[in-house]
C-alpha atoms as a PDB file:
ATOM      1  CA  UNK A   1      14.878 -24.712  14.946  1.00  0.00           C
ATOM      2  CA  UNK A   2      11.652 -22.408  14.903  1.00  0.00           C
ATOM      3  CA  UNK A   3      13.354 -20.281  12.340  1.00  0.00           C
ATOM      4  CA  UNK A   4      14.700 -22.843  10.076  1.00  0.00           C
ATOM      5  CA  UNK A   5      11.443 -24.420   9.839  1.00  0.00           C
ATOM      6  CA  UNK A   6       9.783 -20.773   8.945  1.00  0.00           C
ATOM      7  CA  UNK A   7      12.472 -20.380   6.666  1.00  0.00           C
ATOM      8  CA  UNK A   8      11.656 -23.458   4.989  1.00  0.00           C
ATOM      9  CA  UNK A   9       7.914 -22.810   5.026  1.00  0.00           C
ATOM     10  CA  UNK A  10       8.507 -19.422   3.286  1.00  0.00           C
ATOM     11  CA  UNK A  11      10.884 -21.237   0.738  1.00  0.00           C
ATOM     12  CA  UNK A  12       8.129 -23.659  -0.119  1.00  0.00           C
ATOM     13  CA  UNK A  13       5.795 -21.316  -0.325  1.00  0.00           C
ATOM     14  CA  UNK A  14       8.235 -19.093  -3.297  1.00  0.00           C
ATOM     15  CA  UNK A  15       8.173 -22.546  -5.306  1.00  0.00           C
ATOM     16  CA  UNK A  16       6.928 -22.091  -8.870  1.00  0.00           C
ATOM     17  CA  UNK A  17       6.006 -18.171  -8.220  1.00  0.00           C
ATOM     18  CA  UNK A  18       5.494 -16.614 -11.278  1.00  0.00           C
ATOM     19  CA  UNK A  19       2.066 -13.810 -10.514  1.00  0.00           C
ATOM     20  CA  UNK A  20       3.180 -10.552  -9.301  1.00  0.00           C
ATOM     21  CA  UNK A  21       0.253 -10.593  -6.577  1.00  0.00           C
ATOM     22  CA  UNK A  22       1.300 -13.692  -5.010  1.00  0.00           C
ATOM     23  CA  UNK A  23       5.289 -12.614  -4.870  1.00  0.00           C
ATOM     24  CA  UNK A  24       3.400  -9.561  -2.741  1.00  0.00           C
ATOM     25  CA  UNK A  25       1.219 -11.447  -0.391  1.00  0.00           C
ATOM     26  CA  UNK A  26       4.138 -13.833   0.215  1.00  0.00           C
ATOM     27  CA  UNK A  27       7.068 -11.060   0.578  1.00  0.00           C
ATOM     28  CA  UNK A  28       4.117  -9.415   3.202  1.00  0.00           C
ATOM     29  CA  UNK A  29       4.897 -13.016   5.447  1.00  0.00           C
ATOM     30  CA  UNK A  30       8.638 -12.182   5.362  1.00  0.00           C
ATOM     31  CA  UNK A  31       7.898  -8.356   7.389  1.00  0.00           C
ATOM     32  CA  UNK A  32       6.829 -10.356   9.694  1.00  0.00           C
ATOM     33  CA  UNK A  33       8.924 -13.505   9.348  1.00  0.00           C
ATOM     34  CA  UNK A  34      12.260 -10.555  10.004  1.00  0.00           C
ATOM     35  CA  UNK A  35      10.828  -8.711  12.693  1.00  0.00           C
ATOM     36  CA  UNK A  36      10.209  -5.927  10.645  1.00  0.00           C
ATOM     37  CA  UNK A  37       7.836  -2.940  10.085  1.00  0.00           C
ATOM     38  CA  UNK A  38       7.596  -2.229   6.385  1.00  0.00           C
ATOM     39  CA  UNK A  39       9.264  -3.254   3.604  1.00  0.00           C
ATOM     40  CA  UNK A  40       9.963  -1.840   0.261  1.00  0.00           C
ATOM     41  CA  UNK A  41      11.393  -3.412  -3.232  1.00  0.00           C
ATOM     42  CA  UNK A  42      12.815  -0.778  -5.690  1.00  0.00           C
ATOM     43  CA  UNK A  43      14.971  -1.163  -8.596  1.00  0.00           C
ATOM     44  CA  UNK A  44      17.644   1.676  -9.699  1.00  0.00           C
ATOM     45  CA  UNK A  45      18.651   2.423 -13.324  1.00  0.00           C
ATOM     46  CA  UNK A  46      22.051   3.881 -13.977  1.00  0.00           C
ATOM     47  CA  UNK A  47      23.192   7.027 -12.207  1.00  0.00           C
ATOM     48  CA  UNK A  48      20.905   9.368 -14.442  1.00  0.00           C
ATOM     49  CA  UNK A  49      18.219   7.020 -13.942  1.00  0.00           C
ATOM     50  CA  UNK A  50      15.971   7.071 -11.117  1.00  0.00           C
ATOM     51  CA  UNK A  51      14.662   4.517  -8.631  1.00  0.00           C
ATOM     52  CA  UNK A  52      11.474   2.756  -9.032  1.00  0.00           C
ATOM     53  CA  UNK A  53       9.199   0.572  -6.704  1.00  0.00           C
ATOM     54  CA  UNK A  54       7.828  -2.078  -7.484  1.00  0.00           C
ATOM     55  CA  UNK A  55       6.666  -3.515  -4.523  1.00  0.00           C
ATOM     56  CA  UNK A  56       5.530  -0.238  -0.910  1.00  0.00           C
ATOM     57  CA  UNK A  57       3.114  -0.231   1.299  1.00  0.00           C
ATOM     58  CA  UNK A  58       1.141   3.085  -0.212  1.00  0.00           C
ATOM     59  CA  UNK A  59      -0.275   3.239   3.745  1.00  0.00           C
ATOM     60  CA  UNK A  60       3.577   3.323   4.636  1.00  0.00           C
ATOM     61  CA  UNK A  61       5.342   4.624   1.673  1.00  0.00           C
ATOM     62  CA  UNK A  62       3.748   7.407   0.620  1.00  0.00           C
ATOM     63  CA  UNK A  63       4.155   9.533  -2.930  1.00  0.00           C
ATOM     64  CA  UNK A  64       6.120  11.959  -0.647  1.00  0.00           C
ATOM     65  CA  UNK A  65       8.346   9.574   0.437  1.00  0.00           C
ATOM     66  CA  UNK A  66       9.171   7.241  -2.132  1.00  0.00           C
ATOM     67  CA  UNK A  67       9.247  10.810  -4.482  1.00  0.00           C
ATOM     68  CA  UNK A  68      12.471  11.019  -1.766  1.00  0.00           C
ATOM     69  CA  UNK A  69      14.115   8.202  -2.535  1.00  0.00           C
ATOM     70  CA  UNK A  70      13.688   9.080  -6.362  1.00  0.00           C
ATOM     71  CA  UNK A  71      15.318  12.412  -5.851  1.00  0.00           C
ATOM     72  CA  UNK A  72      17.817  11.666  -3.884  1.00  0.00           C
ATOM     73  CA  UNK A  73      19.070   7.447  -3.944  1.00  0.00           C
ATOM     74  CA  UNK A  74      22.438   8.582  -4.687  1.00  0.00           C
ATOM     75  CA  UNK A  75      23.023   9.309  -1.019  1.00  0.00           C
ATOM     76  CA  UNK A  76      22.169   5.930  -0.203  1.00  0.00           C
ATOM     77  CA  UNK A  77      25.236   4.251   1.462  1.00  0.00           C
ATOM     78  CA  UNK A  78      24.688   0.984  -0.154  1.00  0.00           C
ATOM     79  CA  UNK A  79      22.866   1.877  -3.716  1.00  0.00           C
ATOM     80  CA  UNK A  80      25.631   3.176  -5.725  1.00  0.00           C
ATOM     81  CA  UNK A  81      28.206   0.623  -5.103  1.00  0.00           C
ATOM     82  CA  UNK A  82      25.243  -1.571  -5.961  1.00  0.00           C
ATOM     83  CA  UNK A  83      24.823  -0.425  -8.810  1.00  0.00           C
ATOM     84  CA  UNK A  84      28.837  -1.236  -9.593  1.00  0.00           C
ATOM     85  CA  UNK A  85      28.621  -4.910  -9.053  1.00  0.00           C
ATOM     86  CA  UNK A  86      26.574  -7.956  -7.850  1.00  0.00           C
ATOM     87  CA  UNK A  87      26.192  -8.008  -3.643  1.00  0.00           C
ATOM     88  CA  UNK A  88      25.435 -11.377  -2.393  1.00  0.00           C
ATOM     89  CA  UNK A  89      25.708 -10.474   1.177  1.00  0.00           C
ATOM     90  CA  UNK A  90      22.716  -9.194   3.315  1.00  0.00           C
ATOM     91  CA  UNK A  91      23.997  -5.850   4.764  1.00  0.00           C
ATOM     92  CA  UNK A  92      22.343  -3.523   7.616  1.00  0.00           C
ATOM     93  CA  UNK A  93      23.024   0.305   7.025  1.00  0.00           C
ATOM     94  CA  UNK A  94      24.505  -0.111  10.114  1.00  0.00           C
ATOM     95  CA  UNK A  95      27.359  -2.028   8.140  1.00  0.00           C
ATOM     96  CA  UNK A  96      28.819   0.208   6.197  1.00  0.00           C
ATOM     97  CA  UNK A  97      29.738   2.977   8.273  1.00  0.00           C
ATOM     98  CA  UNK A  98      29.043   5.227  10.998  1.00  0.00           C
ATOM     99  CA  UNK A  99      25.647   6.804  10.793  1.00  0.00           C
ATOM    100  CA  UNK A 100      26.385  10.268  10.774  1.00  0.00           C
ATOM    101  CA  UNK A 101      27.995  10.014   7.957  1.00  0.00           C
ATOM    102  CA  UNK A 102      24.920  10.237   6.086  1.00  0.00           C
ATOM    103  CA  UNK A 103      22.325  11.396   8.413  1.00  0.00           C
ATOM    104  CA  UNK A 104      22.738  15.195   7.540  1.00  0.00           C
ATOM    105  CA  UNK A 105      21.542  14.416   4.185  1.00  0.00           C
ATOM    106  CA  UNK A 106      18.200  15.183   2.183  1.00  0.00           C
ATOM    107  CA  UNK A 107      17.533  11.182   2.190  1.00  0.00           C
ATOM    108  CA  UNK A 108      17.711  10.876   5.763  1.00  0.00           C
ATOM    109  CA  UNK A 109      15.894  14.359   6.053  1.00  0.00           C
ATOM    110  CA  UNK A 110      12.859  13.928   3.531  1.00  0.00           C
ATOM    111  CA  UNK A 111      12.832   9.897   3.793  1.00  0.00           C
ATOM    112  CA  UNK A 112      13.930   8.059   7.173  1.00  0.00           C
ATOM    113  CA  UNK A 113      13.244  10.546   9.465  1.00  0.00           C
ATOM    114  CA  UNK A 114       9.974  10.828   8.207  1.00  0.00           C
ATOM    115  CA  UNK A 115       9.182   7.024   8.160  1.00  0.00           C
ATOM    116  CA  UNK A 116       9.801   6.850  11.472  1.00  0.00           C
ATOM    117  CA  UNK A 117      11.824   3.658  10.364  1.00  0.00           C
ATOM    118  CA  UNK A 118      15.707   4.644  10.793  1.00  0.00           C
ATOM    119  CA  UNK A 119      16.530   0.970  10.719  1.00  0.00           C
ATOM    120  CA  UNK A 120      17.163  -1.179   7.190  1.00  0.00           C
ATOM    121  CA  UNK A 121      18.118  -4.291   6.272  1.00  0.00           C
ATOM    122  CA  UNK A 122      18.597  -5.052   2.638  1.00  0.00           C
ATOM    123  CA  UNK A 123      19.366  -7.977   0.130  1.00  0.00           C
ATOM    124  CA  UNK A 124      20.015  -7.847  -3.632  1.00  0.00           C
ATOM    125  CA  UNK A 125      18.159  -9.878  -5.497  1.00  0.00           C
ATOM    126  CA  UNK A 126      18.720  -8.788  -9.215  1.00  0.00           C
ATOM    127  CA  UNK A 127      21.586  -7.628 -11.046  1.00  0.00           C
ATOM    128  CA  UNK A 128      22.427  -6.269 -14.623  1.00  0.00           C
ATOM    129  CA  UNK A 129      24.960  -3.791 -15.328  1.00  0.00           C
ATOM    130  CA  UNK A 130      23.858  -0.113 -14.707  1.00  0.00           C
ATOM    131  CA  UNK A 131      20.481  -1.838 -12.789  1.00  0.00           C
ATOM    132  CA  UNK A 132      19.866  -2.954  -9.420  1.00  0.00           C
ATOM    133  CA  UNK A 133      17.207  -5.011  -7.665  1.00  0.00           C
ATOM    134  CA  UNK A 134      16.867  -4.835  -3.691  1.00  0.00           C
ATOM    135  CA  UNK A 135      14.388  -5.591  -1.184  1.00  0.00           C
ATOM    136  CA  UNK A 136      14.945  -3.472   1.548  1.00  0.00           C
ATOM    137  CA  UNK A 137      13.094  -4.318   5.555  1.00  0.00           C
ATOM    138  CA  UNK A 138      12.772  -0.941   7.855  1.00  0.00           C
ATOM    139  CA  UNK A 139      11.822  -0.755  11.427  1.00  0.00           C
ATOM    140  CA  UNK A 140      12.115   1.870  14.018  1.00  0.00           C
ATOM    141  CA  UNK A 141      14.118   1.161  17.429  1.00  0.00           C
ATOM    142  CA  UNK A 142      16.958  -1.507  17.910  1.00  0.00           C
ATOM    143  CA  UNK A 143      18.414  -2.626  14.738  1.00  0.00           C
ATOM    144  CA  UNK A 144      18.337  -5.924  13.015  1.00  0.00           C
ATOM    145  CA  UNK A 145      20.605  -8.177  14.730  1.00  0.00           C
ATOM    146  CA  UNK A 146      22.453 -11.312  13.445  1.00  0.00           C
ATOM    147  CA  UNK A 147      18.995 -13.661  13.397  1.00  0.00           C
ATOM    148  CA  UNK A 148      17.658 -11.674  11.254  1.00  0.00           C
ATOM    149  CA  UNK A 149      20.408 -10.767   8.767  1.00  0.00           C
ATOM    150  CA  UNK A 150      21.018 -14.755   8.595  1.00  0.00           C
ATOM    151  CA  UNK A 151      17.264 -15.512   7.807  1.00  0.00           C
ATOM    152  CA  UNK A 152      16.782 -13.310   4.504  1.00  0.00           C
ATOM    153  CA  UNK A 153      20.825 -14.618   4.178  1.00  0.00           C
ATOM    154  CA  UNK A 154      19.148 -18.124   3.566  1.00  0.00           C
ATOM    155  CA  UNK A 155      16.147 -17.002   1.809  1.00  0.00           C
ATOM    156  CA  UNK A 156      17.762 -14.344  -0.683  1.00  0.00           C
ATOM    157  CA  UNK A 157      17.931 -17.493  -3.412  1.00  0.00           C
ATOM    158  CA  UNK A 158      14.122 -18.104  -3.597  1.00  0.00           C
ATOM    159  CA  UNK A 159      13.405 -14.348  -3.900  1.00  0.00           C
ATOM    160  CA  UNK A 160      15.792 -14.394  -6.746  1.00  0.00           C
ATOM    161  CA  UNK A 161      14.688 -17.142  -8.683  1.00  0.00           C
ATOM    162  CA  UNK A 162      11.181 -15.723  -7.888  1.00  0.00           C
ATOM    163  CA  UNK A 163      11.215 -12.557  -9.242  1.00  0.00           C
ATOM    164  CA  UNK A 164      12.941 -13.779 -11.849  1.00  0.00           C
ATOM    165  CA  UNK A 165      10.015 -16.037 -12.979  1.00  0.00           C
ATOM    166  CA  UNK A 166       7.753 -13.358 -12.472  1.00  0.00           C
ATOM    167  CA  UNK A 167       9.886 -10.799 -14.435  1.00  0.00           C
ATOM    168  CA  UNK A 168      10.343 -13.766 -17.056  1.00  0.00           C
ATOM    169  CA  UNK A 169       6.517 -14.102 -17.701  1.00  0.00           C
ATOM    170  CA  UNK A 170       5.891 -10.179 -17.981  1.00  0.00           C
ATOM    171  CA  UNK A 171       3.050  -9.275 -20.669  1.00  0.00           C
ATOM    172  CA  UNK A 172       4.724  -5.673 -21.313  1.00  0.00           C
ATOM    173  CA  UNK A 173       7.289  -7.147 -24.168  1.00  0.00           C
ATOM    174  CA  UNK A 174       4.495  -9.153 -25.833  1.00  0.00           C
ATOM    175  CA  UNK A 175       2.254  -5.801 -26.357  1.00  0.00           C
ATOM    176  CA  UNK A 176       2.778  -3.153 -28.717  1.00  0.00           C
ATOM    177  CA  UNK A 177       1.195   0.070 -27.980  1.00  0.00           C
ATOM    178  CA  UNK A 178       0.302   2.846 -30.185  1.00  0.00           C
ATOM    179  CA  UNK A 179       1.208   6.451 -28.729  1.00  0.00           C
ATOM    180  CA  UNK A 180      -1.293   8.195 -30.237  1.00  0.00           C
ATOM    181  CA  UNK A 181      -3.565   6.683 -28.608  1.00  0.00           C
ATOM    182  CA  UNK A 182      -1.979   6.457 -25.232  1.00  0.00           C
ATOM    183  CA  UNK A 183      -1.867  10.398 -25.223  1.00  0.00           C
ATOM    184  CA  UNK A 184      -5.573  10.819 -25.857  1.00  0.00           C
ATOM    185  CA  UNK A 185      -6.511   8.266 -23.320  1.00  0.00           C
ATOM    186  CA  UNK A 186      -4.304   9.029 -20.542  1.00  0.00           C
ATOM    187  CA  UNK A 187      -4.071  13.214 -21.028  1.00  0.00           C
ATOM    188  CA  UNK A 188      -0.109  12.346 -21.716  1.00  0.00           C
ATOM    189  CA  UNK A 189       1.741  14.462 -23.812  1.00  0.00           C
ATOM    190  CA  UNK A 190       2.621  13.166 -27.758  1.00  0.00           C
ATOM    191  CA  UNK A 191       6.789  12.747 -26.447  1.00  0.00           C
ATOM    192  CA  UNK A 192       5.098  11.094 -23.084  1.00  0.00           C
ATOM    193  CA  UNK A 193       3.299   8.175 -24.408  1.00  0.00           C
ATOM    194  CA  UNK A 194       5.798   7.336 -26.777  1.00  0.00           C
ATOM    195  CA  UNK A 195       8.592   6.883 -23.530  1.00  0.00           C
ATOM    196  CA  UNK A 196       5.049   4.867 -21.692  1.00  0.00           C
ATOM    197  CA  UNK A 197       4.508   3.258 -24.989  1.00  0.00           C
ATOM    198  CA  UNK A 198       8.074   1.489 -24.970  1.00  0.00           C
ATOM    199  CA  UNK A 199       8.381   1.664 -20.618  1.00  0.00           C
ATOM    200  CA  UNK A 200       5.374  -0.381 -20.929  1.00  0.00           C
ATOM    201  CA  UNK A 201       7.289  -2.838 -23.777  1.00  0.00           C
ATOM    202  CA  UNK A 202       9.880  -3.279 -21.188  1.00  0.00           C
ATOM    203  CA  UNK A 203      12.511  -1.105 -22.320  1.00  0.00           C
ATOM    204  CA  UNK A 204      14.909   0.490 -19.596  1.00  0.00           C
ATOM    205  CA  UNK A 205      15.703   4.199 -19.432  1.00  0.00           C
ATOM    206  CA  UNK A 206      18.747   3.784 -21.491  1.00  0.00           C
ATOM    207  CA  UNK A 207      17.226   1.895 -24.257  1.00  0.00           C
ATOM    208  CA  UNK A 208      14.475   4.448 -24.175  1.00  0.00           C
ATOM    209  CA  UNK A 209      16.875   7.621 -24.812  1.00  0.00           C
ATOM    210  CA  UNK A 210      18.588   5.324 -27.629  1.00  0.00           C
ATOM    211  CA  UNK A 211      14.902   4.710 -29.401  1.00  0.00           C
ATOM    212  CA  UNK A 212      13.897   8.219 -29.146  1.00  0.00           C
ATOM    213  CA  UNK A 213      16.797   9.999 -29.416  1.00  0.00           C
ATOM    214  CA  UNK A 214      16.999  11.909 -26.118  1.00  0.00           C
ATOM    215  CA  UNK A 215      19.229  11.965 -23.056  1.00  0.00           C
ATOM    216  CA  UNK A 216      18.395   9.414 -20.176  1.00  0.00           C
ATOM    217  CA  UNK A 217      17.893  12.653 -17.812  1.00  0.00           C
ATOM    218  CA  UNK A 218      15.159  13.632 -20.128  1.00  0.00           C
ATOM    219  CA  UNK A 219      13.473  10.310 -19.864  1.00  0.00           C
ATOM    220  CA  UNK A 220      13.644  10.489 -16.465  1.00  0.00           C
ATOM    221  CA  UNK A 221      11.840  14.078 -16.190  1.00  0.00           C
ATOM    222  CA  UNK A 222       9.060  12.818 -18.913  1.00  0.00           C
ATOM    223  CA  UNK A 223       8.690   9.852 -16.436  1.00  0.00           C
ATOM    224  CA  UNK A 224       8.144  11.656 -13.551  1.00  0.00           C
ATOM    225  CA  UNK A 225       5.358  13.887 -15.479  1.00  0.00           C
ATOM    226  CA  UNK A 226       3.710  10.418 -16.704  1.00  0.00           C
ATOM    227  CA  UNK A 227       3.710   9.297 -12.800  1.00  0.00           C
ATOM    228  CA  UNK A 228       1.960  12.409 -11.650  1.00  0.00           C
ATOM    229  CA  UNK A 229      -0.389  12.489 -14.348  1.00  0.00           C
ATOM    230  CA  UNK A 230      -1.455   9.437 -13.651  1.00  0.00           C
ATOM    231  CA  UNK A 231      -0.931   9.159  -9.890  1.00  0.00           C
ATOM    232  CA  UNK A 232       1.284   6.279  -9.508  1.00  0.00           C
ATOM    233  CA  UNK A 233       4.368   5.838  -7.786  1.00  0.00           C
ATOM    234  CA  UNK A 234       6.221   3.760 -10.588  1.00  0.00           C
ATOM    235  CA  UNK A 235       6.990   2.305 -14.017  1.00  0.00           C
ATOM    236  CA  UNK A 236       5.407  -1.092 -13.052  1.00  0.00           C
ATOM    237  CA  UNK A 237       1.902   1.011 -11.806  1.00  0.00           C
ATOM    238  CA  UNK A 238       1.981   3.020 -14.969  1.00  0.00           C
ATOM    239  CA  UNK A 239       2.715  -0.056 -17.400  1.00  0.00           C
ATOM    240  CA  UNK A 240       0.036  -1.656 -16.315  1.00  0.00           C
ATOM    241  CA  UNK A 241      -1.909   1.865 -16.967  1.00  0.00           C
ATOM    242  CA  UNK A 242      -0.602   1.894 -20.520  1.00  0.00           C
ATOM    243  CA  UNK A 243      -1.743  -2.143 -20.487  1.00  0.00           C
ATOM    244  CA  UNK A 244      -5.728  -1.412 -19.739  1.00  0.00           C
ATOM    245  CA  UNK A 245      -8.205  -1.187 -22.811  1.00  0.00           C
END
């Protein structure tokens, strides 16, 4: 009964959540809500693409690690096949096969080992074909048990139809940016701010490589150099960069 009613609480509290800042105060209540440590939300584009965050904990999830999970996603056990088709169920890494299976890899190596936090539970919450949207809980010691995978079961909805009201009132697409300018501002290469120029109109990597007539793997390194240049951690952080007069 005490989770149903926090469930409900958290539900209400989703309602007609459109700002960015308030979707991250009130996905900071559901850490707690699940028994949790951290959690991080991260989008992957395509299997050239890379895998961007959009909400982390920069105390917990730091350049190093989320720079990780950019490298090397495609070891995650659950990412790729997301990337294939819709998930509606709430899945534990525990869920889709033994550990070891993946454990010896540079993921596990460079990211979970290092979190401290060998322990996930995940829900999709955005779909588009070639793109995924999850929101991911980590904690250290026993793993997430049935209570927990039920609650963000029942609450997956609302943080669907929530980020997709904040997604749907986005400024990027409304604001035309001129490159030149962008390169002598931000110390970006002329090729750099035009992919920021259109990242920051809300085009994907694909749609990128089609405008400028380059491969998606070459996007992705000329993203990587616009994140370090302008120390952020991804394409929402350096949109909103691009964004500032």
């Amino acid at each position: 009964m005490k989770d149903a009613r926090a469930a409900l609480e958290f539900a209400a509290g989703l309602a007609g959540c459109s700002d960015p800042g308030r979707l991250k105060d009130q996905l900071a209540g559901l850490v707690d809500l699940l028994g949790a440590e951290a959690m991080v939300l991260s989008t992957s584009q395509g299997w050239m693409g890379e895998a961007s965050f959009e909400v982390a904990d920069p105390e917990i999830y730091s350049h190093e690690l989320l720079g990780a999970v950019g490298r090397d996603w495609r070891e995650h056990p659950l990412i790729v096949s997301d990337l294939a088709e819709p998930r509606e169920r709430v899945l534990r890494l525990s869920d889709v096969g033994p550990e070891k299976a993946w454990q010896g890899g540079a993921l596990f190596s460079d990211f979970y080992r290092p979190l401290g936090m060998g322990r996930e539970l995940s829900a999709q919450i955005a779909w588009s074909p070639g793109a995924s949207c999850c929101i991911a809980f980590h904690r250290g010691g026993s793993d997430f048990g049935e209570r927990e995978a039920t609650l963000l079961e029942l609450l997956a909805p609302h943080l669907r139809a929530a980020r997709a009201r904040v997604i749907a009132v986005s400024p990027f697409a409304d604001r035309a940016l001129d490159p030149t300018e962008l390169a002598a501002r931000l110390g970006v290469t002329s090729r750099e701010a035009e992919v920021l120029a259109l990242l920051a109109a809300g085009s994907a990597n694909k749609q990128i490589a089609r405008d400028l007539g380059i491969s998606p793997h070459t996007v992705v390194r000329h993203l990587e150099h616009i994140y370090r240049k302008l120390d952020v951690h991804n394409r929402t952080e350096a949109a909103r960069i691009a964004l500032e007069r």
